[in-house]
PDB file of N, CA and C in Angstrom:
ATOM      1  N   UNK A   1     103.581  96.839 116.872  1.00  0.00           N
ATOM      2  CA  UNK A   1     103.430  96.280 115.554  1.00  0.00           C
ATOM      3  C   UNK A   1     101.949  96.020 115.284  1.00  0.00           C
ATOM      4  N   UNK A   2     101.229  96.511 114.183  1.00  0.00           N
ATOM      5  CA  UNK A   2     100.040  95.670 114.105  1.00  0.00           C
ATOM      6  C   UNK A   2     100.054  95.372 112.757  1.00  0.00           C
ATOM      7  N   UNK A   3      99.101  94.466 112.651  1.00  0.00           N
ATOM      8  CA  UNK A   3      98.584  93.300 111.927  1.00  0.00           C
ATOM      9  C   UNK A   3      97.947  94.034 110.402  1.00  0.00           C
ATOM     10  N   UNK A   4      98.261  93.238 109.410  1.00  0.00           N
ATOM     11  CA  UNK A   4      98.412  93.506 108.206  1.00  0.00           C
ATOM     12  C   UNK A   4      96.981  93.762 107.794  1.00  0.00           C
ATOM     13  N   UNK A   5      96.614  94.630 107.238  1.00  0.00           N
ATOM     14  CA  UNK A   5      94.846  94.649 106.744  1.00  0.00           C
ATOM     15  C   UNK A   5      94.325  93.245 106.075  1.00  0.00           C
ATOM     16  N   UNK A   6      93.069  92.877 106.334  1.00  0.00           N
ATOM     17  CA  UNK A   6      92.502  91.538 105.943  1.00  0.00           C
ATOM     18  C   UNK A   6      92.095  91.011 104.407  1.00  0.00           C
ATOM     19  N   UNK A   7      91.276  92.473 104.008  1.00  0.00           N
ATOM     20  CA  UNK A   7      90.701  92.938 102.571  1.00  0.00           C
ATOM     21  C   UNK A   7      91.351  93.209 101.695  1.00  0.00           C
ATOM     22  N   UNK A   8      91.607  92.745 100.227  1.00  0.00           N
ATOM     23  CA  UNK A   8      92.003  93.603  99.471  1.00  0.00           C
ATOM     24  C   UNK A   8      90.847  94.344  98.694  1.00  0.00           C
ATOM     25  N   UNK A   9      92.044  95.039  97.627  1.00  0.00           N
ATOM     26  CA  UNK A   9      90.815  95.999  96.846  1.00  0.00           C
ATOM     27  C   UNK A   9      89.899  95.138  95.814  1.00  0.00           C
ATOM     28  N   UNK A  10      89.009  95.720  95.496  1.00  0.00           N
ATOM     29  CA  UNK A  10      87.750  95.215  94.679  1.00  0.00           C
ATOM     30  C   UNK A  10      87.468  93.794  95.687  1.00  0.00           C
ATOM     31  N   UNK A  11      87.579  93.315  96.727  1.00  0.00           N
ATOM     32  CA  UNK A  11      87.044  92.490  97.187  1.00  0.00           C
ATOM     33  C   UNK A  11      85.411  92.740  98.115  1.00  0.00           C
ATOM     34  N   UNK A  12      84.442  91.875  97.779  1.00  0.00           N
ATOM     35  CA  UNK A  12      83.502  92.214  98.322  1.00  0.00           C
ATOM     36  C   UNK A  12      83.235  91.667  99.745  1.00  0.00           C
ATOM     37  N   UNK A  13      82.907  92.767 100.650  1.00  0.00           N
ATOM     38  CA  UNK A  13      82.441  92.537 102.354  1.00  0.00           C
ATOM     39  C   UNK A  13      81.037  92.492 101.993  1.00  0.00           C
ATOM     40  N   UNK A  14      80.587  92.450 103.434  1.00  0.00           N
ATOM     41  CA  UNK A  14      79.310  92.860 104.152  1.00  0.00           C
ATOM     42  C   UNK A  14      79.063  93.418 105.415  1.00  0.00           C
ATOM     43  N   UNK A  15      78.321  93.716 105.921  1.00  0.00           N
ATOM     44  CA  UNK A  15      78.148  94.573 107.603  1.00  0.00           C
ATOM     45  C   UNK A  15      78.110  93.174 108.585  1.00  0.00           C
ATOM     46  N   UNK A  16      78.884  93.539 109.484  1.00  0.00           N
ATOM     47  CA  UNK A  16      78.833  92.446 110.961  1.00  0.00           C
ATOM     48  C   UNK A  16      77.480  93.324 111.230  1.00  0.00           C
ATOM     49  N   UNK A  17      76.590  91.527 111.720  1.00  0.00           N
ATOM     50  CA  UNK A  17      75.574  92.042 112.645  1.00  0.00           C
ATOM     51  C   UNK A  17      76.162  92.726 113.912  1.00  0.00           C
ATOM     52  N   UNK A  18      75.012  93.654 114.430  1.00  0.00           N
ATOM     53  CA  UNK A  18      75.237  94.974 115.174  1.00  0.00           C
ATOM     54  C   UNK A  18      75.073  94.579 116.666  1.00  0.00           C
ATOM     55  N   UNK A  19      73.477  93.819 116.591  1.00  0.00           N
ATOM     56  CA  UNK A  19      73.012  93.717 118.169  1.00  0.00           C
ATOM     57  C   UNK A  19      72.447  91.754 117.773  1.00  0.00           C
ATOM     58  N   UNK A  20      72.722  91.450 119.374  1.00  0.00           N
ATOM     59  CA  UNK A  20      72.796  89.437 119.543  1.00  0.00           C
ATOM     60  C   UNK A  20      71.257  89.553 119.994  1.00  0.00           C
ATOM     61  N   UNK A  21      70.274  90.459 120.619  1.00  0.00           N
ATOM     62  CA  UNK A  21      69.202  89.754 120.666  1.00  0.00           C
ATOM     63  C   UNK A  21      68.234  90.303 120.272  1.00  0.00           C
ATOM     64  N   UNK A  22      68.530  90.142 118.595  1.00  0.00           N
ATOM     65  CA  UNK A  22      67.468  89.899 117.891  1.00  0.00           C
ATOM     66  C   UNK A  22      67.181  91.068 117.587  1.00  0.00           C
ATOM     67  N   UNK A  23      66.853  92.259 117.971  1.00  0.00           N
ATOM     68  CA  UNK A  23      66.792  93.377 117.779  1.00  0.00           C
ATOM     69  C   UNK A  23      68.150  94.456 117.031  1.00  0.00           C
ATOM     70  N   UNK A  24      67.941  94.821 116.234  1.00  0.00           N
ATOM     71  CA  UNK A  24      68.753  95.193 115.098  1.00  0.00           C
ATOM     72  C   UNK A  24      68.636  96.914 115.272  1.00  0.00           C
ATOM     73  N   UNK A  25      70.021  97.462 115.168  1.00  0.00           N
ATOM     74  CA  UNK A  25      70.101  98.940 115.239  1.00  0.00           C
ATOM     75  C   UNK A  25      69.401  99.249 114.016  1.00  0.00           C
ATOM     76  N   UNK A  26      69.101  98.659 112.730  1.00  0.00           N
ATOM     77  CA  UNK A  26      68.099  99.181 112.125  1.00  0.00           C
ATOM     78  C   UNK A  26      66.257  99.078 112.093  1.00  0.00           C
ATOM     79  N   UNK A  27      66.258  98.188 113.077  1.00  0.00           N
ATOM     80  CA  UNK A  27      65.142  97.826 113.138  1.00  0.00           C
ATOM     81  C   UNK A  27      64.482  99.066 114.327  1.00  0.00           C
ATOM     82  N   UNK A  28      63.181 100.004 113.399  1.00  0.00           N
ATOM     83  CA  UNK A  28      62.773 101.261 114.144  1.00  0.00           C
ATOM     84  C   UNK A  28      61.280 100.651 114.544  1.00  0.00           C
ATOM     85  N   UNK A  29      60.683  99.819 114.376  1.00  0.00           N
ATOM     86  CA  UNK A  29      59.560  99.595 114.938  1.00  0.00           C
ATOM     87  C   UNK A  29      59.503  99.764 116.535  1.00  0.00           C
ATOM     88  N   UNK A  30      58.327  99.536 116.996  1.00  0.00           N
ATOM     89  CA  UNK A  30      57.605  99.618 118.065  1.00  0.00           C
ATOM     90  C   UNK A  30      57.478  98.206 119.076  1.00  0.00           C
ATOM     91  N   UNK A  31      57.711  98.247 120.305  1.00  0.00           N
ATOM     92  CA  UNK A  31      57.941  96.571 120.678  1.00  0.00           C
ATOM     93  C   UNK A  31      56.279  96.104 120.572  1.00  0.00           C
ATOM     94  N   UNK A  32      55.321  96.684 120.477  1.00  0.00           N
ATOM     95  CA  UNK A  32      54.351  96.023 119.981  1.00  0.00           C
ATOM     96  C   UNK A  32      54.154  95.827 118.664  1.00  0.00           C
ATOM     97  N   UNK A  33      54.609  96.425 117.967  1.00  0.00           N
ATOM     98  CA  UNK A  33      54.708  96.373 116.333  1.00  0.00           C
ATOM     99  C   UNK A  33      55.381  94.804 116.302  1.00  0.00           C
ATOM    100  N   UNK A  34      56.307  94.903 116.566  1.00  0.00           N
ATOM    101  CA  UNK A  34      57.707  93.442 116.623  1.00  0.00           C
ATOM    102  C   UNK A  34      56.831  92.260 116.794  1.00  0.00           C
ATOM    103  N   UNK A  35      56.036  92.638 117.961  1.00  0.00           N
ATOM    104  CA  UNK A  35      54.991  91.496 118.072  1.00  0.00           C
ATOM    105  C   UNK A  35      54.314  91.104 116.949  1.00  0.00           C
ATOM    106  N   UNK A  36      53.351  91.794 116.550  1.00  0.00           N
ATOM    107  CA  UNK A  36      52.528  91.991 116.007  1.00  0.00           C
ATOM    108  C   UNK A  36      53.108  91.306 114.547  1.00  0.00           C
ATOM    109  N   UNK A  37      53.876  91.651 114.000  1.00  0.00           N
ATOM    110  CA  UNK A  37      54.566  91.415 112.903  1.00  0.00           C
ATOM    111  C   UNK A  37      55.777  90.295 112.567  1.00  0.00           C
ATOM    112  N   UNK A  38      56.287  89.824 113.997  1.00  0.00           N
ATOM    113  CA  UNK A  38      56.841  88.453 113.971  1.00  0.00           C
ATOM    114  C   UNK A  38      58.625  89.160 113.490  1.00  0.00           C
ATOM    115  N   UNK A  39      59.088  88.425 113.396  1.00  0.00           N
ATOM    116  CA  UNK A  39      60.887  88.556 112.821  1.00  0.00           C
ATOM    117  C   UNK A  39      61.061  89.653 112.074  1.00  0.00           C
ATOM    118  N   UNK A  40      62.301  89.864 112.079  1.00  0.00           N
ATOM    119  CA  UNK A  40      62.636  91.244 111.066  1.00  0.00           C
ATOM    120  C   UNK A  40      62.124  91.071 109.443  1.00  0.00           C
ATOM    121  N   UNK A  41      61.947  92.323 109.124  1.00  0.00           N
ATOM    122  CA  UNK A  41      61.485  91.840 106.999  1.00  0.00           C
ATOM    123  C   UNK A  41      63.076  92.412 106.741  1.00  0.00           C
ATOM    124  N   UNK A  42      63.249  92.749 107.180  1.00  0.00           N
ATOM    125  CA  UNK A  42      64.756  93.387 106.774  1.00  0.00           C
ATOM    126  C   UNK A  42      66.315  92.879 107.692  1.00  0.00           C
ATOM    127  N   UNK A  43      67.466  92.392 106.989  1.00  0.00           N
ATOM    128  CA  UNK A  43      68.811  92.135 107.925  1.00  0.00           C
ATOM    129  C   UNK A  43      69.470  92.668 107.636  1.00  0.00           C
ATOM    130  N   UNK A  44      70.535  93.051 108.734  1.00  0.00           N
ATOM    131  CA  UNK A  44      72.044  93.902 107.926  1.00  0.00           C
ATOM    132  C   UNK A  44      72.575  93.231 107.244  1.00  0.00           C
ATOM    133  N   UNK A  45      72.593  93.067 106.298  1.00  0.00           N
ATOM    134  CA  UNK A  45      72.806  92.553 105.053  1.00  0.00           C
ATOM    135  C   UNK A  45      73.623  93.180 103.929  1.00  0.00           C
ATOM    136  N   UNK A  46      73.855  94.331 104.436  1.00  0.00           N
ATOM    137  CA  UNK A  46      74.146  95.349 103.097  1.00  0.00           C
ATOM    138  C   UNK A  46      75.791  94.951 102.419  1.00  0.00           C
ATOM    139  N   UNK A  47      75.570  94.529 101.013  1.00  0.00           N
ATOM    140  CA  UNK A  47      77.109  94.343 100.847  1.00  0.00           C
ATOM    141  C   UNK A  47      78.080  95.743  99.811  1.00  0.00           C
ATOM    142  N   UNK A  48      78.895  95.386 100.362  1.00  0.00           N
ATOM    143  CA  UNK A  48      80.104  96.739  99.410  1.00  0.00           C
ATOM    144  C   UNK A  48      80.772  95.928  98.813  1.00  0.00           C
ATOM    145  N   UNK A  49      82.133  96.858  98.021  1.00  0.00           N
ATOM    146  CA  UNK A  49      82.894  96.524  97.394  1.00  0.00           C
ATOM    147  C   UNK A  49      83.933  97.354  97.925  1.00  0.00           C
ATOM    148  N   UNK A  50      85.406  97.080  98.469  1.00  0.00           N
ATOM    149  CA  UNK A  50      86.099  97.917  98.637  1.00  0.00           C
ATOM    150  C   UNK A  50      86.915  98.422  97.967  1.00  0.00           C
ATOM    151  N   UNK A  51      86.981  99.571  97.298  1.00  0.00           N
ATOM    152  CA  UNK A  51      87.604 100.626  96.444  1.00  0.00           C
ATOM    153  C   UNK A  51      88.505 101.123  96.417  1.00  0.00           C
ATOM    154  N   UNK A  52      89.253 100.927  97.705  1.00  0.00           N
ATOM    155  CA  UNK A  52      90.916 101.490  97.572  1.00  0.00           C
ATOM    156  C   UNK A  52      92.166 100.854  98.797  1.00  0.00           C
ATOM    157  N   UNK A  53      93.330 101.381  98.712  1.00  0.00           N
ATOM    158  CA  UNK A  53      93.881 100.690 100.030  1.00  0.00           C
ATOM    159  C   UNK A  53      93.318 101.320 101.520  1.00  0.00           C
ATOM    160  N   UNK A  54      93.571 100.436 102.395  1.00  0.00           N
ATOM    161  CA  UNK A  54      93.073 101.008 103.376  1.00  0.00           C
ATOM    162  C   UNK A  54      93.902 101.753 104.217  1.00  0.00           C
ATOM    163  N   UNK A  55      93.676 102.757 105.087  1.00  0.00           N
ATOM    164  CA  UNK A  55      94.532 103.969 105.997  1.00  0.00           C
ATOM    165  C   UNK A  55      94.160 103.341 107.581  1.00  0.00           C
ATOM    166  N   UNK A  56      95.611 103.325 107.945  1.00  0.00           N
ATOM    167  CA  UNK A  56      95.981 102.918 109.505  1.00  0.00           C
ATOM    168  C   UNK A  56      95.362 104.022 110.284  1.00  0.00           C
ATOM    169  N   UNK A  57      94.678 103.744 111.356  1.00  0.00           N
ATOM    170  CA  UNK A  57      93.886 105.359 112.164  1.00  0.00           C
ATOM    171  C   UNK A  57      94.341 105.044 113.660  1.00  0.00           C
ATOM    172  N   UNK A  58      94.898 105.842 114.563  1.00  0.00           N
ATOM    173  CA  UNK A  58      94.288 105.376 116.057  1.00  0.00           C
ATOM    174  C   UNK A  58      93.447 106.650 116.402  1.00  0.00           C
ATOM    175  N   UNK A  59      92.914 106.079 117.394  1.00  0.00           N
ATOM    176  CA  UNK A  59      91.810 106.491 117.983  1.00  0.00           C
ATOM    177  C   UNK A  59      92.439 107.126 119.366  1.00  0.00           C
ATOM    178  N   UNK A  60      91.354 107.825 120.260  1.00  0.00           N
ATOM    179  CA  UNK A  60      92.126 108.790 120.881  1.00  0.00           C
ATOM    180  C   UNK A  60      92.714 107.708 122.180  1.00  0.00           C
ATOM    181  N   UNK A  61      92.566 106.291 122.268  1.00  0.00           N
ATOM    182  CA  UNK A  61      93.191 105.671 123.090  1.00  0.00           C
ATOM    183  C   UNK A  61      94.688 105.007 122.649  1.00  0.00           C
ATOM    184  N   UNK A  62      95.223 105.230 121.272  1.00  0.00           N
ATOM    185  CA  UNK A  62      96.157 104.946 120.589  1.00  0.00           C
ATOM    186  C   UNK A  62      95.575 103.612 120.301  1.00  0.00           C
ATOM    187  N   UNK A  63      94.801 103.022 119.812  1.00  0.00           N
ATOM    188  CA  UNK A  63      94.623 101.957 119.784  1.00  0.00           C
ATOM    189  C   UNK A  63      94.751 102.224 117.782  1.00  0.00           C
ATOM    190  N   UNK A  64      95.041 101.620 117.224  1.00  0.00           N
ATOM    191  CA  UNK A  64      94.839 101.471 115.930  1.00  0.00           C
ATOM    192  C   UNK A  64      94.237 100.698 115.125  1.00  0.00           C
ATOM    193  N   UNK A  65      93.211 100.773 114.235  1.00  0.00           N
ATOM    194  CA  UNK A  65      92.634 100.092 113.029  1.00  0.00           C
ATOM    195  C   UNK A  65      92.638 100.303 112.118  1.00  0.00           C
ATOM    196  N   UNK A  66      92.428  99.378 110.704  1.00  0.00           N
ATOM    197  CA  UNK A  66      92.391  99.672 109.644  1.00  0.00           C
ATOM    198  C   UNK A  66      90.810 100.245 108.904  1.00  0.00           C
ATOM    199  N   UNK A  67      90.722 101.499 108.443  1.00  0.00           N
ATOM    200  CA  UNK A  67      89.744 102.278 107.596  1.00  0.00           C
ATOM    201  C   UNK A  67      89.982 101.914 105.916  1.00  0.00           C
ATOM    202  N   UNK A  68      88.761 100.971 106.007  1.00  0.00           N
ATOM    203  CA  UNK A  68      88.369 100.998 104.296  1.00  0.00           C
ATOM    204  C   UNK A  68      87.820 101.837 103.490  1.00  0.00           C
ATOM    205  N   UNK A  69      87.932 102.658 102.298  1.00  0.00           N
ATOM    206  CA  UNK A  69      86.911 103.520 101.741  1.00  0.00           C
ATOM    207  C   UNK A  69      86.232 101.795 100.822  1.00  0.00           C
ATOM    208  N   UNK A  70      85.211 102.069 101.110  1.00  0.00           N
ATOM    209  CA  UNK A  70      83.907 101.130 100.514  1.00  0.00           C
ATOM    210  C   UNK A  70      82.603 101.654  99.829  1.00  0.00           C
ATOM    211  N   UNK A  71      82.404 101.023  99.209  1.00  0.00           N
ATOM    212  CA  UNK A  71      80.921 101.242  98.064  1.00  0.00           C
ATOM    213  C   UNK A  71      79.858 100.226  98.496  1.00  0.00           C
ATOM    214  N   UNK A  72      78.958 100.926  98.955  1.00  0.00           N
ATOM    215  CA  UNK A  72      77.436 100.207  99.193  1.00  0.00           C
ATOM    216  C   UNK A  72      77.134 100.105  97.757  1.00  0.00           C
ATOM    217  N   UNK A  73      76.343  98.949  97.377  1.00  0.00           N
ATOM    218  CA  UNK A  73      75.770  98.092  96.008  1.00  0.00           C
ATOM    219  C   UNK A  73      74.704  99.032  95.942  1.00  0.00           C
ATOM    220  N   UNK A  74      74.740  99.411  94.862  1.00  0.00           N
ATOM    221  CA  UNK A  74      73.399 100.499  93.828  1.00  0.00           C
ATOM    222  C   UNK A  74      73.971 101.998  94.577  1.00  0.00           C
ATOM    223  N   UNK A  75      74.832 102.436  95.302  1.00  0.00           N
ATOM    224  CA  UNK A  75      75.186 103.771  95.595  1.00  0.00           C
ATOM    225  C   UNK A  75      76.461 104.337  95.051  1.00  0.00           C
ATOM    226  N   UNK A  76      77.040 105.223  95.122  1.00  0.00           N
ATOM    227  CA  UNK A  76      78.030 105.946  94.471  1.00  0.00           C
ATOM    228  C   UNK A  76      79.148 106.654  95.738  1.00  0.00           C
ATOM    229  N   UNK A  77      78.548 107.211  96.487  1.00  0.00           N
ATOM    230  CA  UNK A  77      78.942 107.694  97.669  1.00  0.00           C
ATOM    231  C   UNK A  77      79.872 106.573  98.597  1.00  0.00           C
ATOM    232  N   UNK A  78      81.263 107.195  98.382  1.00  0.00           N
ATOM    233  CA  UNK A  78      82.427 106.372  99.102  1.00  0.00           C
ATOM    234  C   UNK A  78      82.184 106.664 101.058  1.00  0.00           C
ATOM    235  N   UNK A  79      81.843 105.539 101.266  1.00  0.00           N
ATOM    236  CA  UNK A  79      82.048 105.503 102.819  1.00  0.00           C
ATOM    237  C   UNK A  79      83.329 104.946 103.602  1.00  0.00           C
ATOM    238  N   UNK A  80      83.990 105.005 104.408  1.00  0.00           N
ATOM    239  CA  UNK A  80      84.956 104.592 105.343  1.00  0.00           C
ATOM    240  C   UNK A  80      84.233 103.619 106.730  1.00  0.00           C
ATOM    241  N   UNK A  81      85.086 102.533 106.602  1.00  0.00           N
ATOM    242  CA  UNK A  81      84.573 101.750 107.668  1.00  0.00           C
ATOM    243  C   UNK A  81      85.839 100.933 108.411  1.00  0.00           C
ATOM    244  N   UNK A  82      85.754 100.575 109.293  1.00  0.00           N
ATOM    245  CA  UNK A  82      86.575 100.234 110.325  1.00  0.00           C
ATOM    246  C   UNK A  82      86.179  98.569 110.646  1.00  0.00           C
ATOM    247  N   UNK A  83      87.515  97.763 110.019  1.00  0.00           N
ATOM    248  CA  UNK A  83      87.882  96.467 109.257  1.00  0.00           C
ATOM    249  C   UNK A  83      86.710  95.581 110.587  1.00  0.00           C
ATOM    250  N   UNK A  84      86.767  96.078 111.787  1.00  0.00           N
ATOM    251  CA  UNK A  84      86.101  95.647 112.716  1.00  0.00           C
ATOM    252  C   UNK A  84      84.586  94.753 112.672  1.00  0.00           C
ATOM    253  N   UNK A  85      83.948  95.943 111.495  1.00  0.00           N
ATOM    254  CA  UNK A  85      82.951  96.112 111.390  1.00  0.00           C
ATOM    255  C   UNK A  85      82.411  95.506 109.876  1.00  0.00           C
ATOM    256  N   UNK A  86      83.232  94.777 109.619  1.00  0.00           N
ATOM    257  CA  UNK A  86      83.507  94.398 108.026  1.00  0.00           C
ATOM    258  C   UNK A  86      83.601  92.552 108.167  1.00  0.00           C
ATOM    259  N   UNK A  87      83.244  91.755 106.919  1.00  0.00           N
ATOM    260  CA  UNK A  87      83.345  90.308 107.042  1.00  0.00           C
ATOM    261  C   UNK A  87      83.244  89.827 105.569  1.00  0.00           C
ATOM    262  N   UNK A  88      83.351  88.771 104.936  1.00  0.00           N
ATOM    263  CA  UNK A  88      83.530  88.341 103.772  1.00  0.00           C
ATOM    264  C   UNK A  88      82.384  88.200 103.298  1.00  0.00           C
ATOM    265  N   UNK A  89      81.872  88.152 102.419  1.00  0.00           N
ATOM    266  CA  UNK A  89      80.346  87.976 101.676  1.00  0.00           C
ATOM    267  C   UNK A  89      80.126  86.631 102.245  1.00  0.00           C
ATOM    268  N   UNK A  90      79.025  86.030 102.610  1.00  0.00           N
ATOM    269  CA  UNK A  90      78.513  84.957 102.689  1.00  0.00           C
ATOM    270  C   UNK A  90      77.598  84.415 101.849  1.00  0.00           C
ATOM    271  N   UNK A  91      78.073  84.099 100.185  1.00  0.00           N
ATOM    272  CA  UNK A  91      76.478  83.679  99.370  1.00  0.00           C
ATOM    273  C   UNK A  91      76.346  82.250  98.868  1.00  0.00           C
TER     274      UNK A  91
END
């Protein structure tokens, strides 16, 4: 049995931070740069809107999750994301 999807539609998420120390899968600088420049100028931050119902997937361990199609804010291009990786707006 699994568990009912969290999101509905038109509700707005945001991205779970990625990495705990401090260093961010988007962050491409240089570890002397980091220095040099102090804390990130940029956070995963990015918020969507989710656009439709979501589709049950397993993965090749049978494990199953729920896939959102979602809209990044100022883009057009429908992405799919995995509820995992998803959290409620915080503003």
């Amino acid at each position: 049995m699994t568990a009912q999807p969290l999101y509905k539609i038109n509700q707005r998420v945001q991205e779970r931070k990625k990495a705990n120390l401090g260093i961010s899968d988007r962050d491409v600088r240089s570890i002397s740069k980091r220095r040099l420049e102090g804390f990130l100028k940029y956070k995963n931050e990015r918020k969507f809107t989710i656009v439709g119902k979501p589709k049950l997937k397993a993965d090749s361990l049978k494990r199953k999750s729920w896939l959102y199609p979602i809209i990044e804010d100022g883009k057009k291009r429908i992405e799919w994301k995995i509820q995992g990786m998803l959290k409620p707006v915080e503003e």
